[in-house]
Protein backbone atom coordinates (compact mmCIF):
# COMPACT_ATOMS: atom_id res chain seq x y z
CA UNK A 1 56.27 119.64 92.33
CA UNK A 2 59.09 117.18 92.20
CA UNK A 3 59.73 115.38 95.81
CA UNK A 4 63.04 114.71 96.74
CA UNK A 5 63.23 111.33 98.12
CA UNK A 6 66.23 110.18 100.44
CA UNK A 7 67.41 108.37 103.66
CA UNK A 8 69.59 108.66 106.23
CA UNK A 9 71.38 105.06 106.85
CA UNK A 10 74.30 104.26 109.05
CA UNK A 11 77.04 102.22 108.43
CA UNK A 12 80.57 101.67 110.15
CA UNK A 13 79.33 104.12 113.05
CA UNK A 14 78.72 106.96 110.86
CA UNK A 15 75.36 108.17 109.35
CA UNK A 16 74.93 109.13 106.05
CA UNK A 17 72.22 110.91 103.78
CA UNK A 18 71.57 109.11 100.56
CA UNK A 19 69.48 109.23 97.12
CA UNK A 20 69.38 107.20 94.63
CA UNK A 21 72.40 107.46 92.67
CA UNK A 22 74.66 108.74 94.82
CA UNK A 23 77.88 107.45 95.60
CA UNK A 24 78.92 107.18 99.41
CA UNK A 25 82.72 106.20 100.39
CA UNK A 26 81.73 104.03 103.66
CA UNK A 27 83.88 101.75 106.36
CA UNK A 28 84.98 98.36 104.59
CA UNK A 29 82.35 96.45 103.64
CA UNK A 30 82.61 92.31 103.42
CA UNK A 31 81.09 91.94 100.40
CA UNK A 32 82.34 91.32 96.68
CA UNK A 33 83.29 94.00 93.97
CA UNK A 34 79.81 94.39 91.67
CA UNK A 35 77.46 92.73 94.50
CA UNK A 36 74.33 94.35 95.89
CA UNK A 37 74.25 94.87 99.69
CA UNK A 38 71.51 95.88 101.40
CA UNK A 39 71.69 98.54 104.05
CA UNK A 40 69.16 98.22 106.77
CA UNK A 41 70.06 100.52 109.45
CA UNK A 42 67.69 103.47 107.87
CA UNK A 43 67.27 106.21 110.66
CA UNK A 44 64.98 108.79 108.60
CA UNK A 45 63.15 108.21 105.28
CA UNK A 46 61.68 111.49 103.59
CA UNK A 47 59.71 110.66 100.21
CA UNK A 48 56.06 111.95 98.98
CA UNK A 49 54.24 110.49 101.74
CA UNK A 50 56.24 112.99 104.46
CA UNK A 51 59.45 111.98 106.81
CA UNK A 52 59.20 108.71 108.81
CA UNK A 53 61.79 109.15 111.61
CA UNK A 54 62.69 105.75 112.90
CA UNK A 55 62.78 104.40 116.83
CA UNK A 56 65.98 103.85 116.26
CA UNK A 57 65.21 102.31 112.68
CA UNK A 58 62.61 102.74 110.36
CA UNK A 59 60.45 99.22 109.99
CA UNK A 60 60.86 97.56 106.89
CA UNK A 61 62.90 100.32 105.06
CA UNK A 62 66.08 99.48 103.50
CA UNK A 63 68.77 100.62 100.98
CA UNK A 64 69.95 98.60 98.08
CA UNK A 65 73.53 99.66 97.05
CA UNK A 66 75.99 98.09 94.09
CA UNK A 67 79.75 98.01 95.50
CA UNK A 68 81.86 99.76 92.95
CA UNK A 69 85.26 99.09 94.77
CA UNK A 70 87.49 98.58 97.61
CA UNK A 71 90.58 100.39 98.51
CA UNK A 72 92.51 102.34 100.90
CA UNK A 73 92.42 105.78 101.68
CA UNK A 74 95.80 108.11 101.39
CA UNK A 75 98.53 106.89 104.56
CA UNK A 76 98.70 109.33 107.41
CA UNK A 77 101.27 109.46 109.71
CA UNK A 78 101.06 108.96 113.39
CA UNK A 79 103.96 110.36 115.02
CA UNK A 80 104.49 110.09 119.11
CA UNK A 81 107.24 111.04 120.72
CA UNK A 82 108.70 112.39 124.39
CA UNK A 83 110.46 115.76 125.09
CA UNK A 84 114.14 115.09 125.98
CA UNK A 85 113.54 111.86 126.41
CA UNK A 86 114.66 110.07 123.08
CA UNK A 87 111.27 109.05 122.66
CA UNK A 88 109.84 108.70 118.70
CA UNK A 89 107.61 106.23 117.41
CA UNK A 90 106.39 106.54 113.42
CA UNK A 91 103.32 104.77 112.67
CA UNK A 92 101.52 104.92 109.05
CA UNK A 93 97.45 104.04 108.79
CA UNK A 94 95.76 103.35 105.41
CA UNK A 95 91.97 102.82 106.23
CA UNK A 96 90.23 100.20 104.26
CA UNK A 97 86.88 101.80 102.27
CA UNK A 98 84.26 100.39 100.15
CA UNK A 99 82.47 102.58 97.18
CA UNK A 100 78.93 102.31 96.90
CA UNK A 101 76.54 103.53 94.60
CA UNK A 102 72.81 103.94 95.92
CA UNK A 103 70.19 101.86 93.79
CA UNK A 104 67.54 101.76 95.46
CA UNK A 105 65.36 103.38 98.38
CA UNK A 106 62.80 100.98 99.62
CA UNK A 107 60.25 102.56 102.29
């Protein structure tokens, strides 16, 4: 019987559950287009040897990942404004993101 090994890592203030090969969309990330990064903050590993559920982090666990790219995500619109007042403000956003692929599940 084939285990499936994965983590759960967080990033940017969000959790995610990876495997190797996946690929994540994540917060901005400072680190060059086709450089490793390693990902640290592993919550939960789950592999052949059971689930290790970390207090907050699992020790010594880590995830490598390969940065594919950077971009920004589509522009929403932030729109404010005041009844009867002759009140409007129109505000785009375009968050930053970073692409990673998951290489590598160290536990």
């Amino acid at each position: 019987m084939d285990v499936l090994k994965y983590a759960i890592i967080e990033t940017g203030g969000k959790q995610y559950k990876v495997a190797e090969g996946d690929t994540i969309v994540v917060e901005r990330l400072d680190a060059p287009e086709g450089s490793q990064v390693e990902l640290d903050k592993v919550l939960l590993v789950a592999g052949e040897d059971g689930v290790k559920v970390g207090t907050p982090f699992v020790e010594g666990a880590k995830v490598v990942a390969n940065v594919v790219e950077h971009g920004k995500e589509k522009k929403i619109l932030v729109f404010k404004y005041k009844p009867k007042k002759n009140y409007r403000r129109r505000r785009g956003h375009r968050q930053p993101f970073t692409k990673l692929t998951i290489a590598q599940l160290v536990l």
